[in-house]
C-alpha atoms as a PDB file:
ATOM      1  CA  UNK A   1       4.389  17.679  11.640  1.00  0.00           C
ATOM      2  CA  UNK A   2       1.617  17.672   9.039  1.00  0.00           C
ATOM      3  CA  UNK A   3      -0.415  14.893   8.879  1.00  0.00           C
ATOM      4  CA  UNK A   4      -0.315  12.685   5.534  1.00  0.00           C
ATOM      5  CA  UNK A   5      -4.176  11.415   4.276  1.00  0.00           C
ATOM      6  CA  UNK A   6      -3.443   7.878   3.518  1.00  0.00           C
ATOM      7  CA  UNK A   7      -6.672   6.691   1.778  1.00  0.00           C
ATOM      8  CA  UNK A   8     -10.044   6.819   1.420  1.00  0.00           C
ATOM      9  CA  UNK A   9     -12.437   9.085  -0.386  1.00  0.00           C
ATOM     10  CA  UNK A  10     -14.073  12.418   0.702  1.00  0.00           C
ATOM     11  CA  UNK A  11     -17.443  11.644   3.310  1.00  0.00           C
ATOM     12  CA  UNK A  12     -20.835  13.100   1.765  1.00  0.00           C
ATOM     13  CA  UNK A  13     -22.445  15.479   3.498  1.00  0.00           C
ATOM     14  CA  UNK A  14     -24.836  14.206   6.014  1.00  0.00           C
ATOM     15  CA  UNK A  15     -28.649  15.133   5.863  1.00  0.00           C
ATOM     16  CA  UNK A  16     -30.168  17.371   8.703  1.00  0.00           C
ATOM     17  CA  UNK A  17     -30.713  15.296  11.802  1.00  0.00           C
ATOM     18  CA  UNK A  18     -27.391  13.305  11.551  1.00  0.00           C
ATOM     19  CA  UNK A  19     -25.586  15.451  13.892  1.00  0.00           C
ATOM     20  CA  UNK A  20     -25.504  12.353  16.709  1.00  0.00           C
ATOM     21  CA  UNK A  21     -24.060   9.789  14.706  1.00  0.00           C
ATOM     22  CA  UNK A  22     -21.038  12.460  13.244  1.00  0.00           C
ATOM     23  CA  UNK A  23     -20.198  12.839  17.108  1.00  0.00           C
ATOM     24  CA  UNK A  24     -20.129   9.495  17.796  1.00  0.00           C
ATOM     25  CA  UNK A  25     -17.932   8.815  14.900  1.00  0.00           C
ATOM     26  CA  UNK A  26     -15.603  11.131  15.866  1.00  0.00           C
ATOM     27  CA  UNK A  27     -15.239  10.186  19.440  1.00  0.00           C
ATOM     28  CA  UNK A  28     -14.482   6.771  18.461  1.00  0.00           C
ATOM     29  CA  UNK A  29     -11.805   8.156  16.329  1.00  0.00           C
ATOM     30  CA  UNK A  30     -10.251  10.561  19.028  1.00  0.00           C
ATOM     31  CA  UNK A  31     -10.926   7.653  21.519  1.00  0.00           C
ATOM     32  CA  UNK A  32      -8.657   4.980  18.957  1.00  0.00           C
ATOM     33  CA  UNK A  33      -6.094   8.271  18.927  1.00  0.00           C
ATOM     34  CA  UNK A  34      -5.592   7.868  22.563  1.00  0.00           C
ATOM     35  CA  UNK A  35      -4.823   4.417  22.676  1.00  0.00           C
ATOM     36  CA  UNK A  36      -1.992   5.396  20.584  1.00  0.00           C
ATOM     37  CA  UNK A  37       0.076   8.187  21.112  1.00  0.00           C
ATOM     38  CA  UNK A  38       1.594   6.752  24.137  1.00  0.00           C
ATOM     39  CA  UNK A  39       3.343   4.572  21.794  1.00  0.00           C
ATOM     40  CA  UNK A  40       4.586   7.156  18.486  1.00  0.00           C
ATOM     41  CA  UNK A  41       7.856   8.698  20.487  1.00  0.00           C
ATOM     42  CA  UNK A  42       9.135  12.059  20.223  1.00  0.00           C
ATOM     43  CA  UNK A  43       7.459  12.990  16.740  1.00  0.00           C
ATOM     44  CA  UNK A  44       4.239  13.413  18.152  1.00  0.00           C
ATOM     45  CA  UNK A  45       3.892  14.485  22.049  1.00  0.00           C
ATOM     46  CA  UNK A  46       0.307  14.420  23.646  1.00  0.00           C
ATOM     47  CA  UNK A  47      -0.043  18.464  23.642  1.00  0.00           C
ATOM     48  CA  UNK A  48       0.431  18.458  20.345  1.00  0.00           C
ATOM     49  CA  UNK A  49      -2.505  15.294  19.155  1.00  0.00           C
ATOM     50  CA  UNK A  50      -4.693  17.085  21.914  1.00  0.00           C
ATOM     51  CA  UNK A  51      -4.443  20.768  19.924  1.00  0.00           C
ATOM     52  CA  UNK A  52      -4.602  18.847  16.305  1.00  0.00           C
ATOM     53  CA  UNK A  53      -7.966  17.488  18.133  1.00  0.00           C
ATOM     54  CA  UNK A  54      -9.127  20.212  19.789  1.00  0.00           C
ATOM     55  CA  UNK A  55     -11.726  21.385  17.268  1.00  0.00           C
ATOM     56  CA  UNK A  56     -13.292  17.550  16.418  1.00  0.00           C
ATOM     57  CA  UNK A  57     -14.551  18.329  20.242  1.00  0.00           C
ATOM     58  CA  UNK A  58     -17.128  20.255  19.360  1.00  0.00           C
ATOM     59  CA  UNK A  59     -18.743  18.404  16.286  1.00  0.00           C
ATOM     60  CA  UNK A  60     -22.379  17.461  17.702  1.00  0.00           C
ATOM     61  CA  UNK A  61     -22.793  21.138  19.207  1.00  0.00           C
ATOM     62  CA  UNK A  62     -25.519  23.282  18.217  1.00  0.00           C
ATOM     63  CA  UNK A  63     -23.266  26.161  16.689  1.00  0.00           C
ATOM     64  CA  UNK A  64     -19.906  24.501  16.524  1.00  0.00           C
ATOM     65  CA  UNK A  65     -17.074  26.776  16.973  1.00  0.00           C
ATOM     66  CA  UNK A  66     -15.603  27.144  13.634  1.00  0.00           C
ATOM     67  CA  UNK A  67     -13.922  25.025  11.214  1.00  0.00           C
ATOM     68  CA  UNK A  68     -10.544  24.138  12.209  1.00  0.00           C
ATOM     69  CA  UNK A  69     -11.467  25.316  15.428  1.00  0.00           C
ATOM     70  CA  UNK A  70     -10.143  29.194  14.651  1.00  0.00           C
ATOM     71  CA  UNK A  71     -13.219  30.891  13.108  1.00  0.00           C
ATOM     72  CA  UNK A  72     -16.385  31.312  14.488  1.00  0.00           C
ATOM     73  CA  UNK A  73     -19.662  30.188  12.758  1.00  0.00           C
ATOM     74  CA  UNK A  74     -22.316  33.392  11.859  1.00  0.00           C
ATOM     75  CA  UNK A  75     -25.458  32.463  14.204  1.00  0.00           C
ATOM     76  CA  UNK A  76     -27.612  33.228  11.197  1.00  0.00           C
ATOM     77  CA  UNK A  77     -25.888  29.998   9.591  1.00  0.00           C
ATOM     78  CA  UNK A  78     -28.680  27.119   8.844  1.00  0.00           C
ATOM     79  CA  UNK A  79     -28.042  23.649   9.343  1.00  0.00           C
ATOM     80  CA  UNK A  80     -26.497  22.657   6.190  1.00  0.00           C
ATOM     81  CA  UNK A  81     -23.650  25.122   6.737  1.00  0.00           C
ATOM     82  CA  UNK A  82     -23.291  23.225  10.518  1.00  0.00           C
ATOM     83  CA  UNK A  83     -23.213  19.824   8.602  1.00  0.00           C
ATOM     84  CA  UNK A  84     -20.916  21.276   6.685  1.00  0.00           C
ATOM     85  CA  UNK A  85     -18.135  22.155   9.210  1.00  0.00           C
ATOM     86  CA  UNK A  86     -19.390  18.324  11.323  1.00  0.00           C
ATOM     87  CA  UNK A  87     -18.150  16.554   8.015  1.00  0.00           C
ATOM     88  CA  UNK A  88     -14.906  18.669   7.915  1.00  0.00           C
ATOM     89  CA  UNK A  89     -13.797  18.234  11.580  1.00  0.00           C
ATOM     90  CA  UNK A  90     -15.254  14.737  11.446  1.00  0.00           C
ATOM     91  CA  UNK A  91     -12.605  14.066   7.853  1.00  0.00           C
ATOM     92  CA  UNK A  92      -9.515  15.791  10.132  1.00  0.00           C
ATOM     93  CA  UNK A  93     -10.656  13.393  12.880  1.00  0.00           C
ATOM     94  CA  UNK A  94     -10.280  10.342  10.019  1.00  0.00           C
ATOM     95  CA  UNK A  95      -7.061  11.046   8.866  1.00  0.00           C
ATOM     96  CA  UNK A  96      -5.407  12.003  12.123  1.00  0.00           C
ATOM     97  CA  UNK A  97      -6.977   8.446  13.162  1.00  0.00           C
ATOM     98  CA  UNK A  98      -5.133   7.463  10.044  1.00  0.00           C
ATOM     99  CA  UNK A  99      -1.738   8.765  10.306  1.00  0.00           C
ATOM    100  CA  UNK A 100      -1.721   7.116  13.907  1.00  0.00           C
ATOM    101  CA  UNK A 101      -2.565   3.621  13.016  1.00  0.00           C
ATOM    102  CA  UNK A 102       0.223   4.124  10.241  1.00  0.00           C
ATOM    103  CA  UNK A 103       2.904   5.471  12.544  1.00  0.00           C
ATOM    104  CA  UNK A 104       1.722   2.713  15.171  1.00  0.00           C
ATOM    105  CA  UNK A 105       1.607   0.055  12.542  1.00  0.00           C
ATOM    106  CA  UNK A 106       5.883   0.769  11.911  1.00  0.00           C
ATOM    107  CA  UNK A 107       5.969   0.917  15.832  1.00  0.00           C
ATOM    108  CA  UNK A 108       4.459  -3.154  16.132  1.00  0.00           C
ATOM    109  CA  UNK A 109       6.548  -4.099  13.077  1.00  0.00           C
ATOM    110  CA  UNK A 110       9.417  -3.324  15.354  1.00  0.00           C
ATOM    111  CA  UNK A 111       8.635  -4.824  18.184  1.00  0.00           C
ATOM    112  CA  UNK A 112       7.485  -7.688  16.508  1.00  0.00           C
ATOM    113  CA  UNK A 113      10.745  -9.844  17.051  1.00  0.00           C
ATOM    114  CA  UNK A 114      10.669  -9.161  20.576  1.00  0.00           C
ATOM    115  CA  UNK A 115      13.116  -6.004  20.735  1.00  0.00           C
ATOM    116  CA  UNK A 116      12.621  -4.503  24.256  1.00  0.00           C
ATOM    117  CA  UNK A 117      11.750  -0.770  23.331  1.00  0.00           C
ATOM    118  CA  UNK A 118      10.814   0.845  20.105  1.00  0.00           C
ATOM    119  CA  UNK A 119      10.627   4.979  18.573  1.00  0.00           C
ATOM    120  CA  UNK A 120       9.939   6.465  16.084  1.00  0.00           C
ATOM    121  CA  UNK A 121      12.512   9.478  14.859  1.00  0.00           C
ATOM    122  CA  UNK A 122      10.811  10.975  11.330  1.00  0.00           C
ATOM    123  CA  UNK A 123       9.409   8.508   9.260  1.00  0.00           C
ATOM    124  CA  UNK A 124      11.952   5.321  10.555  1.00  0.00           C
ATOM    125  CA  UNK A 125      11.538   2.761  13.742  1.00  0.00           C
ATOM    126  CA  UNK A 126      14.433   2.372  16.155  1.00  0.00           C
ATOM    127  CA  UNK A 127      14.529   0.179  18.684  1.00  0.00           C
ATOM    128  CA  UNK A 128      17.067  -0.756  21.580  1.00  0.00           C
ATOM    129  CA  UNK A 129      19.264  -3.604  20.308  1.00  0.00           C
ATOM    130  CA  UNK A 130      19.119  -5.648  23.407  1.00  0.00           C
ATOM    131  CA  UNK A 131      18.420  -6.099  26.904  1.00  0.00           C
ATOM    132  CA  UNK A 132      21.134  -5.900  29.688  1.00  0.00           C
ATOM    133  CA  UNK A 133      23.369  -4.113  31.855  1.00  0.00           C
ATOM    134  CA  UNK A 134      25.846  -1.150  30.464  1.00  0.00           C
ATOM    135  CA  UNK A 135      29.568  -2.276  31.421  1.00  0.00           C
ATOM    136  CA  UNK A 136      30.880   0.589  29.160  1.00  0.00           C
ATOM    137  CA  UNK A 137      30.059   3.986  27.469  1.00  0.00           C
ATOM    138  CA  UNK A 138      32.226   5.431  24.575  1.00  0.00           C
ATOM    139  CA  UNK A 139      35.062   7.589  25.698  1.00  0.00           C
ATOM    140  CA  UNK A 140      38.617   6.937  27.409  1.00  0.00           C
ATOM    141  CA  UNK A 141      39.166   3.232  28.639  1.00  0.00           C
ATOM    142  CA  UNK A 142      42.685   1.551  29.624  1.00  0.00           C
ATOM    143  CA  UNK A 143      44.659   4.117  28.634  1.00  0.00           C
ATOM    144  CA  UNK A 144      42.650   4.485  24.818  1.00  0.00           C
ATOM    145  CA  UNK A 145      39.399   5.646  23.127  1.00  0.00           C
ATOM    146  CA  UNK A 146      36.426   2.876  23.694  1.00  0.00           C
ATOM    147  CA  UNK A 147      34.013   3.918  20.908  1.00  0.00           C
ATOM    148  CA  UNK A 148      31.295   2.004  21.541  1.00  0.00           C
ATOM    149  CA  UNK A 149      28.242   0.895  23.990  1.00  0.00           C
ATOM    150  CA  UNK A 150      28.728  -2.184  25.767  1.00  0.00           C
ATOM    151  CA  UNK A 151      26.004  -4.076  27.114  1.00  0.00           C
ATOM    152  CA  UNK A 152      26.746  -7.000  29.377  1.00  0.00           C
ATOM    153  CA  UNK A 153      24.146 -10.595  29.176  1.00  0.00           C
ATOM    154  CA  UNK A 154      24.015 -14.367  29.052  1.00  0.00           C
ATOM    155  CA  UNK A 155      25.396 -15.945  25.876  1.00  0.00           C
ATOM    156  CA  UNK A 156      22.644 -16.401  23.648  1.00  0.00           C
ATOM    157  CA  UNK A 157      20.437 -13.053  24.781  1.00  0.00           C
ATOM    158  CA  UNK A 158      18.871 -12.075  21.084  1.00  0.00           C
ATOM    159  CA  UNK A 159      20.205  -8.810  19.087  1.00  0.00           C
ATOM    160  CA  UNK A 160      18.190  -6.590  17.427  1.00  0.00           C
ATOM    161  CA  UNK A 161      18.955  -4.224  14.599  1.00  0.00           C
ATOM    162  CA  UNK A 162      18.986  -0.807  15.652  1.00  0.00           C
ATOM    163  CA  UNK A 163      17.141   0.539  12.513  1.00  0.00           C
ATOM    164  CA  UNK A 164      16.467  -1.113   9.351  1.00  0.00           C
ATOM    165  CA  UNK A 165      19.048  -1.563   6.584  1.00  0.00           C
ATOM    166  CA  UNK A 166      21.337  -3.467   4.832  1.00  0.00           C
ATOM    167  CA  UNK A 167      23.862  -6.440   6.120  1.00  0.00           C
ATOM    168  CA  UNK A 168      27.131  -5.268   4.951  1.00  0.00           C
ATOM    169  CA  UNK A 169      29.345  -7.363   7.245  1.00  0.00           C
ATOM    170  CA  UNK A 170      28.291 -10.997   8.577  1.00  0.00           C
ATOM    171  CA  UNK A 171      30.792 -13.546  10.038  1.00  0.00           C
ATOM    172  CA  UNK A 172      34.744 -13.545  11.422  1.00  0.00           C
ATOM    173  CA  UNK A 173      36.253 -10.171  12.151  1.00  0.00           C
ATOM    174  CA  UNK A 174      39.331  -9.294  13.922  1.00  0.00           C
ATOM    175  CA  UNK A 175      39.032  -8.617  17.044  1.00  0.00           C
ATOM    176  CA  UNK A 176      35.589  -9.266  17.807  1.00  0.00           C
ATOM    177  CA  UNK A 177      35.785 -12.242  16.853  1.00  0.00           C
ATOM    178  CA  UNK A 178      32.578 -12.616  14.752  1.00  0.00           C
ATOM    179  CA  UNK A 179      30.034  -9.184  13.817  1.00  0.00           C
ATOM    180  CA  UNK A 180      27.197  -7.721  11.783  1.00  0.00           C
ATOM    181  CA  UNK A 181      26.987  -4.735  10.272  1.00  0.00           C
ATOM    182  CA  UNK A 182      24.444  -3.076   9.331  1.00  0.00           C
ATOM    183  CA  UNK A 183      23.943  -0.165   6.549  1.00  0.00           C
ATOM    184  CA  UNK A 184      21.370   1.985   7.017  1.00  0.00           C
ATOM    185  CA  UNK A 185      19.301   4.140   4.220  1.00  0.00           C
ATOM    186  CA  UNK A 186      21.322   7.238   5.492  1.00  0.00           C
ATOM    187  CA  UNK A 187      24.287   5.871   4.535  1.00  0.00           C
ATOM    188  CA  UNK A 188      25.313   5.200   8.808  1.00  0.00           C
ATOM    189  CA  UNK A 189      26.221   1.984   9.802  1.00  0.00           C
ATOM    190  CA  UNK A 190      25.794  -0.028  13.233  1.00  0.00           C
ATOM    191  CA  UNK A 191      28.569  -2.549  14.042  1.00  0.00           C
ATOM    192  CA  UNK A 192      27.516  -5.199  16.693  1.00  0.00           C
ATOM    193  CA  UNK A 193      30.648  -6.799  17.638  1.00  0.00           C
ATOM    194  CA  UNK A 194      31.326  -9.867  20.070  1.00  0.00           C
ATOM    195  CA  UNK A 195      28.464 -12.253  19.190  1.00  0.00           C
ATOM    196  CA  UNK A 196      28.043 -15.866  19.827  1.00  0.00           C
ATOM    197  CA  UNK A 197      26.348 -16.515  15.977  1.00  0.00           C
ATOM    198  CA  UNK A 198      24.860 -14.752  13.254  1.00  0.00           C
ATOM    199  CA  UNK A 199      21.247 -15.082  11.495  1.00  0.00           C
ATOM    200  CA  UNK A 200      21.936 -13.110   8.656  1.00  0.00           C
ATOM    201  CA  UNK A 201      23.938 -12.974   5.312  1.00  0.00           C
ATOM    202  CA  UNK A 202      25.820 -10.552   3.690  1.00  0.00           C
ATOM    203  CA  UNK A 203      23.268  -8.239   0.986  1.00  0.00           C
ATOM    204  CA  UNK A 204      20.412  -9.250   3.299  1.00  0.00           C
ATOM    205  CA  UNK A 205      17.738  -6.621   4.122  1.00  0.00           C
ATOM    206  CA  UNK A 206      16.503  -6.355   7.747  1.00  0.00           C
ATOM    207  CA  UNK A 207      13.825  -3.874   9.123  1.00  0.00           C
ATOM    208  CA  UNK A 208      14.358  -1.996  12.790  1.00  0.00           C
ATOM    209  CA  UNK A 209      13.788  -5.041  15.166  1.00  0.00           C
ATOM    210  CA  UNK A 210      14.542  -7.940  13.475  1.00  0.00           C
ATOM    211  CA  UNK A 211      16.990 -10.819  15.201  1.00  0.00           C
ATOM    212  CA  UNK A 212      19.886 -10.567  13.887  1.00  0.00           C
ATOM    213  CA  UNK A 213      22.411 -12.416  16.182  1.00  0.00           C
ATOM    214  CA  UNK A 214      22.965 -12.797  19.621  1.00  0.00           C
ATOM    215  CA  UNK A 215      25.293 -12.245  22.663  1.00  0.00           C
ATOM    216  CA  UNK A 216      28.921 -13.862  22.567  1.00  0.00           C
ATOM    217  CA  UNK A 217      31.815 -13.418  24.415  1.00  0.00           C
ATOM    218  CA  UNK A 218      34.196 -14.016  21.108  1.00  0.00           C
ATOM    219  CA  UNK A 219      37.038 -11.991  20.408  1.00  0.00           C
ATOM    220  CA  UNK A 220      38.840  -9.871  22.721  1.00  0.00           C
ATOM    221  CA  UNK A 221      36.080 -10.087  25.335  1.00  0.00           C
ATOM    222  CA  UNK A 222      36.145 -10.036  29.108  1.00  0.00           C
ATOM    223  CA  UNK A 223      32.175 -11.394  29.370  1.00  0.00           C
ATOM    224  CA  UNK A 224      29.082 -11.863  27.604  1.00  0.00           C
ATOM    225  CA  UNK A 225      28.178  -8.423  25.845  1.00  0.00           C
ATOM    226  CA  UNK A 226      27.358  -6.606  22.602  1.00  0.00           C
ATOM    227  CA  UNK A 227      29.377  -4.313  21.756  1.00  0.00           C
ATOM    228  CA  UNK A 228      27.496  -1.961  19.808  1.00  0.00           C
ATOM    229  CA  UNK A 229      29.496   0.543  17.529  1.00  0.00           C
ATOM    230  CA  UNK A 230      27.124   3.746  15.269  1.00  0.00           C
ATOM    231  CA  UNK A 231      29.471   4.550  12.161  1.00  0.00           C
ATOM    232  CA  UNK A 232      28.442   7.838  10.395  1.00  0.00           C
ATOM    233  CA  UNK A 233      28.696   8.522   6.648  1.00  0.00           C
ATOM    234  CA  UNK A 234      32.072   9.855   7.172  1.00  0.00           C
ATOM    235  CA  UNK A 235      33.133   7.356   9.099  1.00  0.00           C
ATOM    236  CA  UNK A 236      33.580   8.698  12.047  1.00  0.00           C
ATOM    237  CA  UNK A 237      32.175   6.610  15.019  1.00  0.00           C
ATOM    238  CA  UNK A 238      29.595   8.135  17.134  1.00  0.00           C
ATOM    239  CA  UNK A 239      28.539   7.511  20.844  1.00  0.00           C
ATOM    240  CA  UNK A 240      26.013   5.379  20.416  1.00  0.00           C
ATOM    241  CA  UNK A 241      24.126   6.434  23.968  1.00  0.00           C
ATOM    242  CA  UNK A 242      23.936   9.919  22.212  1.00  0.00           C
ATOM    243  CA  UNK A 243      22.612   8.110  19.250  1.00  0.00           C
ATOM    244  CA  UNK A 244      20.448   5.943  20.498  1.00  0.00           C
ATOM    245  CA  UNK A 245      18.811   9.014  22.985  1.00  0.00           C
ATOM    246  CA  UNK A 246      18.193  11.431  19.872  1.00  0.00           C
ATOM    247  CA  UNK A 247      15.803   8.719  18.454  1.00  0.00           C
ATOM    248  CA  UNK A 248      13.964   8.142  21.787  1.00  0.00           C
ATOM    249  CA  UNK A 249      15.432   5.233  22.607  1.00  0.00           C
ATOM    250  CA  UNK A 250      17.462   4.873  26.057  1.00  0.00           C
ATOM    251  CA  UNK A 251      19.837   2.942  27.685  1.00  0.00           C
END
């Protein structure tokens, strides 16, 4: 995935003699990069930050070996031309450092609220609605088609939303006996069906990890659990497991 510069102007060239502080400036960079990546999900796995980094190893070095790391630098090349190729690797370092205090600034956004587990799929957060044990997967149950996730906990355990959107659906609903549903910018929605009370209103934004209700046991309920239902543009329901798993998030 190519990396987006988010700010900041273009570094000046660095007189002859400044070759120590570049390096150092750059390690702290790949050094903040590490602290990261644990963090950013699927989108960007360590091989891949440890190749886009690869060539900000050798800034400092008497001959680097090339900018961008593919071409090698003529030995008959003075020092400017070696400043030269410092800044450049040194301004990839920056906005690689960027792009992953971005991507983990969306990542702490979503865990913010206190949702148990957060990824990044593309450009969006998800996170894992709430914390419990799985009574029930979609597919056959009692003789018909179950077509959600149910996760079993105390009344009162808080609900996240899956993704960020748009309340659609907030109070009674048959069945359930009170939901929220959420519409996201794709058009999908996520039903969360069974809970004890609401915290949001109808035409309401919410971002991936906000509180958004909590476990009930109203409706046609055996226990305490969400029932989680993903609804896609079509409107045919999805298994959310599936779902959940393709945005590095699992149950």
């Amino acid at each position: 995935m190519p990396f987006r510069v988010t700010g900041g102007n273009a570094a000046p060239v660095p007189p002859a003699g400044k070759g120590v502080l570049v390096a150092f400036t750059a390690g702290a960079v790949i050094a903040a990069g590490e602290s990261v990546v644990t963090r950013i999900g699927p989108e960007l796995p360590a091989p891949a930050l440890a190749a886009a980094l690869a060539p900000v190893a050798t800034i400092g070095l008497e001959i680097p070996a090339g900018v961008g790391g593919d071409q090698p630098l003529p030995l008959a090349a003075g020092p400017d031309a070696r400043s030269a190729i410092d800044v450049g690797n040194l301004v990839k370092a920056v906005e690689i450092g960027e792009e992953l205090a971005r991507r983990q600034s969306l990542l702490d956004a979503a865990l913010a609220d206190g949702a148990p587990q957060a990824a990044l799929f593309g450009d969006r957060a998800f996170v894992q609605p709430v914390v419990g044990r799985v009574t029930s997967q979609a597919g056959p149950r009692w003789g018909r088609q179950h077509e959600g996730l149910d996760v079993a906990n105390r009344i009162g355990t808080p609900i996240f939303a899956v993704a960020g959107g748009v309340v659609v659906e907030s109070g009674p609903a048959s069945g359930f006996g009170l939901w929220v549903v959420v519409e996201h910018a794709d058009g999908s929605r996520s039903v969360y069906g069974h809970i004890n009370r609401t915290f949001v209103e109808v035409g309401q934004e919410v971002s991936a990890g906000e509180r958004i209700d909590e476990v009930g046991n109203r409706g046609f309920s055996t226990g305490p659990h969400l029932h989680l239902e993903i609804v896609d543009t079509s409107g045919e329901k999805l298994d959310p497991t599936d779902w959940l798993r393709d945005r590095g998030i699992e149950y």
